[in-house]
PDB file of N, CA and C in Angstrom:
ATOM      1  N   UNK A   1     -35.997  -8.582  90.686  1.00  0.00           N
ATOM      2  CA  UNK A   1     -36.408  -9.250  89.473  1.00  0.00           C
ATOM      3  C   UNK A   1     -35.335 -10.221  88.985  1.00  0.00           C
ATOM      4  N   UNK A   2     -34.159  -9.606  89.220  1.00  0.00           N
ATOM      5  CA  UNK A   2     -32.867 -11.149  88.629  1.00  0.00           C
ATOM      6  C   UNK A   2     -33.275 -12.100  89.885  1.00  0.00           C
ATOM      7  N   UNK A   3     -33.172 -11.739  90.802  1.00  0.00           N
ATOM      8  CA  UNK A   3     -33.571 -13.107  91.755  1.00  0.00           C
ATOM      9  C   UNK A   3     -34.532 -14.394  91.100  1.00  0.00           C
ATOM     10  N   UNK A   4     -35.878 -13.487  90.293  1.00  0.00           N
ATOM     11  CA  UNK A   4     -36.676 -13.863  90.060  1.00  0.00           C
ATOM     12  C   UNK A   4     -36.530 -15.051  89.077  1.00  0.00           C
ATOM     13  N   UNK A   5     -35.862 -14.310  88.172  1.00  0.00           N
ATOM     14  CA  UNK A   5     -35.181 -15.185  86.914  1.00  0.00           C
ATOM     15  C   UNK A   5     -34.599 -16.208  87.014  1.00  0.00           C
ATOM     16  N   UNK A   6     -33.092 -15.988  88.310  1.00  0.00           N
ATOM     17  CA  UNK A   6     -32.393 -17.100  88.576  1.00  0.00           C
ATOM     18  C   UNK A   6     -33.490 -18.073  88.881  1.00  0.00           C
ATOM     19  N   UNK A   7     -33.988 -18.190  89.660  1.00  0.00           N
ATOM     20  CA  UNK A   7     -34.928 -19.151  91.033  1.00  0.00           C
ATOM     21  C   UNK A   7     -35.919 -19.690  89.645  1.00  0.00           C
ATOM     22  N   UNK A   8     -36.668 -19.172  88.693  1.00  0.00           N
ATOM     23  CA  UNK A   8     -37.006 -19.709  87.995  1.00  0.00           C
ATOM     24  C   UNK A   8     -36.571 -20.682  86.823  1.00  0.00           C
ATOM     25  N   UNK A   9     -35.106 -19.911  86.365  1.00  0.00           N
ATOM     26  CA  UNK A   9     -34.183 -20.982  85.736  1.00  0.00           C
ATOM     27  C   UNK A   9     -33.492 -22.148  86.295  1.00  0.00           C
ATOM     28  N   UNK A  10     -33.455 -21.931  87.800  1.00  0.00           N
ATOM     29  CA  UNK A  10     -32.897 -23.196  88.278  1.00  0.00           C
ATOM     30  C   UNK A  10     -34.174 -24.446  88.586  1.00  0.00           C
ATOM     31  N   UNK A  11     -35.544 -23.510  88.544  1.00  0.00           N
ATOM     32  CA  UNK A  11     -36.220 -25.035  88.359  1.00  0.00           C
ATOM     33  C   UNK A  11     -36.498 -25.219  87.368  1.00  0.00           C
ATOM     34  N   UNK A  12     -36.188 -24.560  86.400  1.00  0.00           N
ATOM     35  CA  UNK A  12     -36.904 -25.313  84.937  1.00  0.00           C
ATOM     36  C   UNK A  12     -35.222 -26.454  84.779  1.00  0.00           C
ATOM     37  N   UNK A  13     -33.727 -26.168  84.742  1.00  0.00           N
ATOM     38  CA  UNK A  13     -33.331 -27.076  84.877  1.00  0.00           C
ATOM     39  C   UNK A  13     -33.192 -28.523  85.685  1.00  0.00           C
ATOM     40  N   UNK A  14     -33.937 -28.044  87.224  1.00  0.00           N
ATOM     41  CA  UNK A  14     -33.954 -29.268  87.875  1.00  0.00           C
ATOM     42  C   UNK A  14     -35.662 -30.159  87.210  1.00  0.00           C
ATOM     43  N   UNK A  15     -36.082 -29.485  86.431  1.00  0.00           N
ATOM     44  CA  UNK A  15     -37.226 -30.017  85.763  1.00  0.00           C
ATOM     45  C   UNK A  15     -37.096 -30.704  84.938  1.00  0.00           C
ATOM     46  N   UNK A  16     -35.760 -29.869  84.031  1.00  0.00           N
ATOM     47  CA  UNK A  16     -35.263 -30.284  82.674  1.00  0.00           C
ATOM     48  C   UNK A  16     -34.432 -32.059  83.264  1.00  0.00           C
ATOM     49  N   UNK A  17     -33.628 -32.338  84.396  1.00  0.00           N
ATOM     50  CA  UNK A  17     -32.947 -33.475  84.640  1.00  0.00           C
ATOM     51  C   UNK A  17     -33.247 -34.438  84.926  1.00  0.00           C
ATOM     52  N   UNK A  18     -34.974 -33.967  85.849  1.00  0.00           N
ATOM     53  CA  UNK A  18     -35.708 -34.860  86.369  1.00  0.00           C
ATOM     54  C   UNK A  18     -36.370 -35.952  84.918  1.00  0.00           C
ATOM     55  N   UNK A  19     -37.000 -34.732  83.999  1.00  0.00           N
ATOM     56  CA  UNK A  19     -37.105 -35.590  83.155  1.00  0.00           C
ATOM     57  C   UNK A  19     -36.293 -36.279  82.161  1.00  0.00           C
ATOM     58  N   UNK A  20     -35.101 -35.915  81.539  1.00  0.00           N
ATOM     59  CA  UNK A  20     -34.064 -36.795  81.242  1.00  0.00           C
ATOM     60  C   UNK A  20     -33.739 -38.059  81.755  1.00  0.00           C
ATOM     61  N   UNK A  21     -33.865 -38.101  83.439  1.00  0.00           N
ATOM     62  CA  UNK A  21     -34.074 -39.031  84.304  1.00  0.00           C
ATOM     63  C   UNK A  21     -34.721 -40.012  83.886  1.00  0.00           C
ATOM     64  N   UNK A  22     -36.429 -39.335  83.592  1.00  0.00           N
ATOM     65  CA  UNK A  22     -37.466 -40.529  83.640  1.00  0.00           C
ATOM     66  C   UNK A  22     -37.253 -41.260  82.192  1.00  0.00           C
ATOM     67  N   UNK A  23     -36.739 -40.649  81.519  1.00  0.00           N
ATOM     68  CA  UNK A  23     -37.055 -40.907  79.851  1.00  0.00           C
ATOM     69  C   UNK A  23     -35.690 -42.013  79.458  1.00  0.00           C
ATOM     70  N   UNK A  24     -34.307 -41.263  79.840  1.00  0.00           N
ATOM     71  CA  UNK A  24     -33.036 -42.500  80.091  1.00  0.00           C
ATOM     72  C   UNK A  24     -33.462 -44.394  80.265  1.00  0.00           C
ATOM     73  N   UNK A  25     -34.067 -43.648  81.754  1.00  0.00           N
ATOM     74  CA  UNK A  25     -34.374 -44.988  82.470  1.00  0.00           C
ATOM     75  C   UNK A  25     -35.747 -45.730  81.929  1.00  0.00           C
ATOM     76  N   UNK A  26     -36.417 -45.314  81.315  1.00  0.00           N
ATOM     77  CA  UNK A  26     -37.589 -46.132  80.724  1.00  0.00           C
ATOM     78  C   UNK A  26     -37.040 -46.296  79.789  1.00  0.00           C
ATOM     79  N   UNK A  27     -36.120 -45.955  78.750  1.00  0.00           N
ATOM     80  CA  UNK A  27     -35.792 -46.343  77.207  1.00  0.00           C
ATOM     81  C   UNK A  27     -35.013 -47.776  78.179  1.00  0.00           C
ATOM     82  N   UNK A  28     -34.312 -47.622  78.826  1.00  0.00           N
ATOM     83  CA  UNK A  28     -33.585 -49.268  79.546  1.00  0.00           C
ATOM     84  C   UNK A  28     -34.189 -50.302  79.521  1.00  0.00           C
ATOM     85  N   UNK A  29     -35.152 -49.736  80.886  1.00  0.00           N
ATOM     86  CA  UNK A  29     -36.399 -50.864  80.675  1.00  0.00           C
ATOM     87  C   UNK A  29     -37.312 -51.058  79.807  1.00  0.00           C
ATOM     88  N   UNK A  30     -37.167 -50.800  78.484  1.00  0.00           N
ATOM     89  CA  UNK A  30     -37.938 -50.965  77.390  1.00  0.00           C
ATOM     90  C   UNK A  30     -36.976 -51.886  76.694  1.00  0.00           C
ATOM     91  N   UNK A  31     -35.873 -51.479  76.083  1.00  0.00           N
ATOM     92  CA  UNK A  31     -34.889 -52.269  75.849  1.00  0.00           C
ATOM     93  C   UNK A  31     -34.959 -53.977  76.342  1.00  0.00           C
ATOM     94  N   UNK A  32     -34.689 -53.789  77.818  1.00  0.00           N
ATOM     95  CA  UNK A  32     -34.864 -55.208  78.469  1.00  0.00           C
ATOM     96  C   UNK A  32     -36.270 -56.067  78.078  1.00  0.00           C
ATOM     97  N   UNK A  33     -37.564 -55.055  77.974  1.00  0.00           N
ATOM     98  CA  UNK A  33     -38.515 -56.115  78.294  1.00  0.00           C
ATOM     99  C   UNK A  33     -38.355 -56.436  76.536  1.00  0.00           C
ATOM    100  N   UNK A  34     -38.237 -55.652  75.615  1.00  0.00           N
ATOM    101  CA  UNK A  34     -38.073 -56.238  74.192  1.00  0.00           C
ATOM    102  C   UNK A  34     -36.963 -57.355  74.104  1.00  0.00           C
ATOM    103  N   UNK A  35     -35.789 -57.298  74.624  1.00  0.00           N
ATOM    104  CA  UNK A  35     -34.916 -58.677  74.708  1.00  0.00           C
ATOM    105  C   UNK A  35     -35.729 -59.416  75.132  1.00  0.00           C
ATOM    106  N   UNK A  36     -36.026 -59.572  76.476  1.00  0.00           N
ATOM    107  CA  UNK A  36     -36.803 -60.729  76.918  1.00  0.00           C
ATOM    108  C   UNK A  36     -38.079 -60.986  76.151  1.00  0.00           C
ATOM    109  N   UNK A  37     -38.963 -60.876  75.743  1.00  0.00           N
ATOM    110  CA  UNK A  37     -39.553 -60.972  75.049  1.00  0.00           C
ATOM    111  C   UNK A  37     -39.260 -61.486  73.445  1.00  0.00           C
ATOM    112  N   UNK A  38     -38.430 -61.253  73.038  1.00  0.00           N
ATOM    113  CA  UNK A  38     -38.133 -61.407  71.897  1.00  0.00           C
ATOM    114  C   UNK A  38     -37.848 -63.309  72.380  1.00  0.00           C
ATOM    115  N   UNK A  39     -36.828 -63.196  73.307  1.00  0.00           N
ATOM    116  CA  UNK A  39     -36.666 -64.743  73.933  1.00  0.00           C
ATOM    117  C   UNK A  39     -37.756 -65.586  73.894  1.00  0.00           C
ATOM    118  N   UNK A  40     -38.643 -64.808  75.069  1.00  0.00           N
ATOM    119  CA  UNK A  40     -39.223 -65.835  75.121  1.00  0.00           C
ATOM    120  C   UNK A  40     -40.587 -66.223  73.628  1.00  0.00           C
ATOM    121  N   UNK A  41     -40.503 -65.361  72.534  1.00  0.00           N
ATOM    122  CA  UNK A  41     -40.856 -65.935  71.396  1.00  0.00           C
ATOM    123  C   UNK A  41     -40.240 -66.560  70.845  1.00  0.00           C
ATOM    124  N   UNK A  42     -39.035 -66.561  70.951  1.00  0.00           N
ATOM    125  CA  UNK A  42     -37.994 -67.526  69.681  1.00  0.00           C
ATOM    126  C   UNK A  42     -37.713 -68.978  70.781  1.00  0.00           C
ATOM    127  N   UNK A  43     -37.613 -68.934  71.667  1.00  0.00           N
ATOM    128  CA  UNK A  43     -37.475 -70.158  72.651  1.00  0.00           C
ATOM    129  C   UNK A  43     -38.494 -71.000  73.093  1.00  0.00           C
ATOM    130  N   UNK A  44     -39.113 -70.099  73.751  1.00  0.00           N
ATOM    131  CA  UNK A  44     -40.333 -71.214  74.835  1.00  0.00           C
ATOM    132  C   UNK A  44     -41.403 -71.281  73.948  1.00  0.00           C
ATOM    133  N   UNK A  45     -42.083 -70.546  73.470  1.00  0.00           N
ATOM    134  CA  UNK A  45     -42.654 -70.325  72.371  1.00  0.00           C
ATOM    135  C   UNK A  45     -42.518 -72.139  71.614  1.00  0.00           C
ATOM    136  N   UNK A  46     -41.456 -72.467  71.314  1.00  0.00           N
ATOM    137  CA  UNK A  46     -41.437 -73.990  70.191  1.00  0.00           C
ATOM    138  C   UNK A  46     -41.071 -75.222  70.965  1.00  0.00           C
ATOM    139  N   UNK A  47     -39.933 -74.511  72.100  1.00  0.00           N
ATOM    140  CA  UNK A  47     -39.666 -76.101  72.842  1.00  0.00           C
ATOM    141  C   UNK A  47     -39.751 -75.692  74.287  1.00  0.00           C
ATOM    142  N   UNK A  48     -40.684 -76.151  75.225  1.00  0.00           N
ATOM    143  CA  UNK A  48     -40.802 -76.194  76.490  1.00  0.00           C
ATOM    144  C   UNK A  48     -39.738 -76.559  77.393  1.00  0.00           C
ATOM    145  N   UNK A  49     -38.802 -77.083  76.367  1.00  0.00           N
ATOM    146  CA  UNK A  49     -37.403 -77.869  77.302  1.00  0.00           C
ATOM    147  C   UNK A  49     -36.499 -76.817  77.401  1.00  0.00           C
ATOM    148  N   UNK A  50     -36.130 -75.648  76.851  1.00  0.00           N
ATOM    149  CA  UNK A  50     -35.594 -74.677  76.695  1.00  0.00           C
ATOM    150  C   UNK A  50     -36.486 -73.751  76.994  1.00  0.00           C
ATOM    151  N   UNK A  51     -35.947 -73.423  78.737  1.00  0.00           N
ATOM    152  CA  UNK A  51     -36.493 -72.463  78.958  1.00  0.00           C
ATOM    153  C   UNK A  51     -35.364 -71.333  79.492  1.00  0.00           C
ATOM    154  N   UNK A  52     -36.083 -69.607  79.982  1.00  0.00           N
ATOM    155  CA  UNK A  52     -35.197 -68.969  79.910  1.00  0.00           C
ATOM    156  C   UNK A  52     -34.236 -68.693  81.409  1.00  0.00           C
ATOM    157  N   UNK A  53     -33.013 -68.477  80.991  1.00  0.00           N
ATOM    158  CA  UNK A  53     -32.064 -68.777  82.289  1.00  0.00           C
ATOM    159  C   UNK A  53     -31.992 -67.963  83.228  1.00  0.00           C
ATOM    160  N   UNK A  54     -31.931 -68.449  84.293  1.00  0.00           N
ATOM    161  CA  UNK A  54     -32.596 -67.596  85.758  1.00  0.00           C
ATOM    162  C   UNK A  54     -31.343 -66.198  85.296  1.00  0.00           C
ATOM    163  N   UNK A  55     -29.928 -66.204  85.003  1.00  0.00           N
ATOM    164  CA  UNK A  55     -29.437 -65.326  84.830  1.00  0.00           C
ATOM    165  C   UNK A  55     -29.963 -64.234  84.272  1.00  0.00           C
ATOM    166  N   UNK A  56     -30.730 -64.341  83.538  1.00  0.00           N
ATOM    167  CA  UNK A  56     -31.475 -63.697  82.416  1.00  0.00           C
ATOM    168  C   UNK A  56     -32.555 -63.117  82.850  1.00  0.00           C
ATOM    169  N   UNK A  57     -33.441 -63.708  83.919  1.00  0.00           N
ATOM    170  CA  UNK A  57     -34.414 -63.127  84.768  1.00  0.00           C
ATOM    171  C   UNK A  57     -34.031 -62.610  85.796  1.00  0.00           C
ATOM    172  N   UNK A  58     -33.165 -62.760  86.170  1.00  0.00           N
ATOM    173  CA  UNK A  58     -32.267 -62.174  87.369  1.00  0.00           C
ATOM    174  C   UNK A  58     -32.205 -60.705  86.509  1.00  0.00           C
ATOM    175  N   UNK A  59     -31.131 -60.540  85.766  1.00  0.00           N
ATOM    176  CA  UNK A  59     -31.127 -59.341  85.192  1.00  0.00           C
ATOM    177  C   UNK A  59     -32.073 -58.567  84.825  1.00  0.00           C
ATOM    178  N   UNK A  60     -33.044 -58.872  84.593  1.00  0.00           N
ATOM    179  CA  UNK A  60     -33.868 -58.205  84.295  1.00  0.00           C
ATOM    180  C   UNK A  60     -35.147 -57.918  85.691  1.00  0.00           C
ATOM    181  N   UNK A  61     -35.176 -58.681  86.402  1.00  0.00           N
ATOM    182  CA  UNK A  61     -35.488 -58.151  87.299  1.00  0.00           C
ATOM    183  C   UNK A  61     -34.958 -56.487  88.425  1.00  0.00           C
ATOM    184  N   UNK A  62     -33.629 -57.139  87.998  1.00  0.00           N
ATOM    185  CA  UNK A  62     -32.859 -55.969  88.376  1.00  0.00           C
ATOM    186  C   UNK A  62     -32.700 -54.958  87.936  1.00  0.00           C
ATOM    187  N   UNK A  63     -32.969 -54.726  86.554  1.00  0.00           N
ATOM    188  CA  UNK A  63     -33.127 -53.542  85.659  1.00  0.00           C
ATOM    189  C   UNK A  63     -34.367 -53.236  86.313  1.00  0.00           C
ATOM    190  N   UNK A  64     -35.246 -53.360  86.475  1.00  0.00           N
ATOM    191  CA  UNK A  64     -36.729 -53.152  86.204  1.00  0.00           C
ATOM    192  C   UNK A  64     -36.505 -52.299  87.541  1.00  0.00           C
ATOM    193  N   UNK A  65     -35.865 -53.076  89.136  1.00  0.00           N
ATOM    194  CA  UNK A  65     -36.322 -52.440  90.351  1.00  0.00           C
ATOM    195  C   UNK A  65     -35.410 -51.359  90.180  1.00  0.00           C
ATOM    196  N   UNK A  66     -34.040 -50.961  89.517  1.00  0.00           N
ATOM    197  CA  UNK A  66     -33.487 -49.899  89.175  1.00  0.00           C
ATOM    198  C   UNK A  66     -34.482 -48.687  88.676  1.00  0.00           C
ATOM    199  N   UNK A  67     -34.669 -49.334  87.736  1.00  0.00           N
ATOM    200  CA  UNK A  67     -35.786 -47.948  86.918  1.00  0.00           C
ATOM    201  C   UNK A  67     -36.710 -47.464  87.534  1.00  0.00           C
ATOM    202  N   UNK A  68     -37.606 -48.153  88.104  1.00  0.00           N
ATOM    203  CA  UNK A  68     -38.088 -48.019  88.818  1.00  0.00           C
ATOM    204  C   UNK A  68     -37.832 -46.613  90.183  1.00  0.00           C
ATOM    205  N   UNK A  69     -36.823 -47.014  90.823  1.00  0.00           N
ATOM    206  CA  UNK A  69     -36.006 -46.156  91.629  1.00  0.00           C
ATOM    207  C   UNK A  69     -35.533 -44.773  90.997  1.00  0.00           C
ATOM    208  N   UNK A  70     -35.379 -45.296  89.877  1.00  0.00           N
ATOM    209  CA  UNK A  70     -34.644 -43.784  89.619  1.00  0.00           C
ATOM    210  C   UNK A  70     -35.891 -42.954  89.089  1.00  0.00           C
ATOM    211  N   UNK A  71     -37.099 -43.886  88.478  1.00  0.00           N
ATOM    212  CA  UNK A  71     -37.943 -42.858  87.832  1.00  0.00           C
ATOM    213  C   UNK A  71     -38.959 -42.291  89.014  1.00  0.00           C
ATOM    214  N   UNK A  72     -38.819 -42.514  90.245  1.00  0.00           N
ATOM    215  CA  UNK A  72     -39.222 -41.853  91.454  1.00  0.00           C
ATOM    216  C   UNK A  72     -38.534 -40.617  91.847  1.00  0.00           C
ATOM    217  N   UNK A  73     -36.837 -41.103  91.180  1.00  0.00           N
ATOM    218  CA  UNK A  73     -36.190 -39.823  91.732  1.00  0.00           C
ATOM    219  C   UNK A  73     -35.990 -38.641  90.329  1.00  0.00           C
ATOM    220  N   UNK A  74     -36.933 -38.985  89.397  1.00  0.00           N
ATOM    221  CA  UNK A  74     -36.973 -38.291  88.003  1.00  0.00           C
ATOM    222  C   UNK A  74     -38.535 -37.257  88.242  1.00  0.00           C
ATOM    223  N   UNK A  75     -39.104 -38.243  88.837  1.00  0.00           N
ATOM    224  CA  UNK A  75     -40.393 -37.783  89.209  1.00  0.00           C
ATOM    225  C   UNK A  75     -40.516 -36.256  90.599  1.00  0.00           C
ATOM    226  N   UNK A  76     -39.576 -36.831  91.357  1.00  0.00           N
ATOM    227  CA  UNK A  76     -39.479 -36.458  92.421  1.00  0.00           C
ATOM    228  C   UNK A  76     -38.587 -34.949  91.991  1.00  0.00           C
ATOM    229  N   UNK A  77     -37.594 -34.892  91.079  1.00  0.00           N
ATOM    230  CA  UNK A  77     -37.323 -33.936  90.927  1.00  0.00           C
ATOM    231  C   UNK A  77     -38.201 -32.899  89.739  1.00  0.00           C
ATOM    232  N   UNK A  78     -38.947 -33.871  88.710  1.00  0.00           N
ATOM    233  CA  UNK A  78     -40.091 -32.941  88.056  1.00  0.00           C
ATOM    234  C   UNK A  78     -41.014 -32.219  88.895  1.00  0.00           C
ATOM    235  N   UNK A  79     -41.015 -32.554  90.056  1.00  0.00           N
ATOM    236  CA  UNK A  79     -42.391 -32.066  91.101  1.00  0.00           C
ATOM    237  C   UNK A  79     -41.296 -30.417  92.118  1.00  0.00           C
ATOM    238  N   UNK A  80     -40.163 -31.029  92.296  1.00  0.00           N
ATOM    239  CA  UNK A  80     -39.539 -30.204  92.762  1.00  0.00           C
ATOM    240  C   UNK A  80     -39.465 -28.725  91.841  1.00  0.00           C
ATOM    241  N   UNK A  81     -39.282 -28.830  90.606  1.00  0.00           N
ATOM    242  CA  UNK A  81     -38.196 -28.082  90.077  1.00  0.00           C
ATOM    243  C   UNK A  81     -39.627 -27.325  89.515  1.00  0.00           C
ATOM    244  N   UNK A  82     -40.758 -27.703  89.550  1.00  0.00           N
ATOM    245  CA  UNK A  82     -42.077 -27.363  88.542  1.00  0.00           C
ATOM    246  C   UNK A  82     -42.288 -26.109  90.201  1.00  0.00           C
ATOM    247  N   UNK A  83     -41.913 -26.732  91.670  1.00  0.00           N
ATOM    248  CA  UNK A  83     -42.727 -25.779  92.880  1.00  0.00           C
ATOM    249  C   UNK A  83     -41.513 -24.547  92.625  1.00  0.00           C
ATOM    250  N   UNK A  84     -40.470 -24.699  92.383  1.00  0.00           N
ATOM    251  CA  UNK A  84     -39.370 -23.427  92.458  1.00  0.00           C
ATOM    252  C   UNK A  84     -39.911 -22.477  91.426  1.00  0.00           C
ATOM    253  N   UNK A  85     -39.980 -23.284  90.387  1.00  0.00           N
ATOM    254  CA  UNK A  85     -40.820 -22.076  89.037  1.00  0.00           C
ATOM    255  C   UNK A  85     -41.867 -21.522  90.002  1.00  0.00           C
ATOM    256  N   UNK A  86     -43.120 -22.226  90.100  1.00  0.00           N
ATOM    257  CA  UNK A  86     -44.176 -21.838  91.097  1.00  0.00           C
ATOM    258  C   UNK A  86     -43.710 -20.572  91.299  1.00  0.00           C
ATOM    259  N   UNK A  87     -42.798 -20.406  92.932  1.00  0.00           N
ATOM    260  CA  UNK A  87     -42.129 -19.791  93.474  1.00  0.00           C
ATOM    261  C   UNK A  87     -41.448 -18.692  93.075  1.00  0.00           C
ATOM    262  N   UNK A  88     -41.103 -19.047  91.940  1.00  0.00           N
ATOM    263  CA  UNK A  88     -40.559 -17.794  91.474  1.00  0.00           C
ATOM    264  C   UNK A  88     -41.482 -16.976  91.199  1.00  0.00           C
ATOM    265  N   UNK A  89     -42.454 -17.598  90.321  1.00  0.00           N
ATOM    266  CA  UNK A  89     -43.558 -16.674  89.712  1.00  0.00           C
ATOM    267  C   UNK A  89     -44.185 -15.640  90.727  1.00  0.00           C
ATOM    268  N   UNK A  90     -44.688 -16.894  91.411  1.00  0.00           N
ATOM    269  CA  UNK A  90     -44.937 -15.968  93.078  1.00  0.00           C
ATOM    270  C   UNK A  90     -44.089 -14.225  93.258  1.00  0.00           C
ATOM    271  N   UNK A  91     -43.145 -14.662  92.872  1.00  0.00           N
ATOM    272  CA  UNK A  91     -42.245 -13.550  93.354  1.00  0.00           C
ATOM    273  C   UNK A  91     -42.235 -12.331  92.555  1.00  0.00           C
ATOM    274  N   UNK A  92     -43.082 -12.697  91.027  1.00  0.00           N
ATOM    275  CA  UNK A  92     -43.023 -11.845  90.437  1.00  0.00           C
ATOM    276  C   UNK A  92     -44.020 -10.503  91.187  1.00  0.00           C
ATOM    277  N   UNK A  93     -44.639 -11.301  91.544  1.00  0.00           N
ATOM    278  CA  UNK A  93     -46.287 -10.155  92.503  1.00  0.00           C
ATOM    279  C   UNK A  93     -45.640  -9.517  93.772  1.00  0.00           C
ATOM    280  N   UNK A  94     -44.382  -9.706  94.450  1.00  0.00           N
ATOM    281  CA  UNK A  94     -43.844  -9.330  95.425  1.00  0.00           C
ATOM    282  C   UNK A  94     -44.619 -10.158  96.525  1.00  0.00           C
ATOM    283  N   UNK A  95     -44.838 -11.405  96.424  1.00  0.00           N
ATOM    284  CA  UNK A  95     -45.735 -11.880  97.679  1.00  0.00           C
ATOM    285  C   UNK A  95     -44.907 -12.709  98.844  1.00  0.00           C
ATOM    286  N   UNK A  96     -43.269 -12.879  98.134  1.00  0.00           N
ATOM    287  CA  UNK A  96     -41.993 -13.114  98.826  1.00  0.00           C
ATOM    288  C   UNK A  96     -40.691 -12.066  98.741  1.00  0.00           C
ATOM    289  N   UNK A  97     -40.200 -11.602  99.337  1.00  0.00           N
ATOM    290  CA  UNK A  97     -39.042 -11.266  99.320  1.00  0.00           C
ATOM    291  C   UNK A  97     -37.499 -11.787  99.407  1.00  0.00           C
ATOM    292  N   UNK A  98     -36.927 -12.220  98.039  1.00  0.00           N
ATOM    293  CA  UNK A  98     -35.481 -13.055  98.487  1.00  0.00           C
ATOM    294  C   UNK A  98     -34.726 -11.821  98.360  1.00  0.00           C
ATOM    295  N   UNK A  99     -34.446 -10.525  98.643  1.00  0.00           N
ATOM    296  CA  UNK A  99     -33.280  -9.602  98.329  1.00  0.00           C
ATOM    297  C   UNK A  99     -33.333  -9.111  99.587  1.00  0.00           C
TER     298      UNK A  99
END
């Protein structure tokens, strides 16, 4: 039964990181698309001659394929850490043996 416990507490924390993960990295890319956005209302929005600087889309492109990445590996560990609970539970019925 402590087996049981551990194996279940270690996926509710790899559950708990995964989503910290997803939530970090989307507040970023939320951040970014509100800057940019905000730009391109106060800029392009009034003068077509001022437009926004590839630096600026650069960056933010790059944020975006970041987040992206990591919220696969936020995801990837919510899916993980949710089968170990599974697993544990499992174990409560004796239908595995870890001792």
């Amino acid at each position: 039964m402590e087996t049981t416990s551990i194996i279940g507490l270690s996926g509710l924390v790899i559950s708990i990181i995964g989503t910290a993960l997803i939530w970090s990295d989307s507040q970023k890319a939320l951040s970014k698309i509100a800057s940019l956005l905000k730009e391109v209302a106060s800029t392009v929005g009034f003068w077509q001659d001022h437009g926004i600087e590839d630096s600026k889309l650069t960056d933010f492109d790059d944020t975006m394929s970041k987040t992206s990445k990591l919220d696969k590996r936020g995801f990837l560990l919510l899916i993980i850490g949710f089968a170990v609970q599974l697993l544990s539970y499992f174990d409560c019925f004796n239908l595995f043996s870890f001792s």
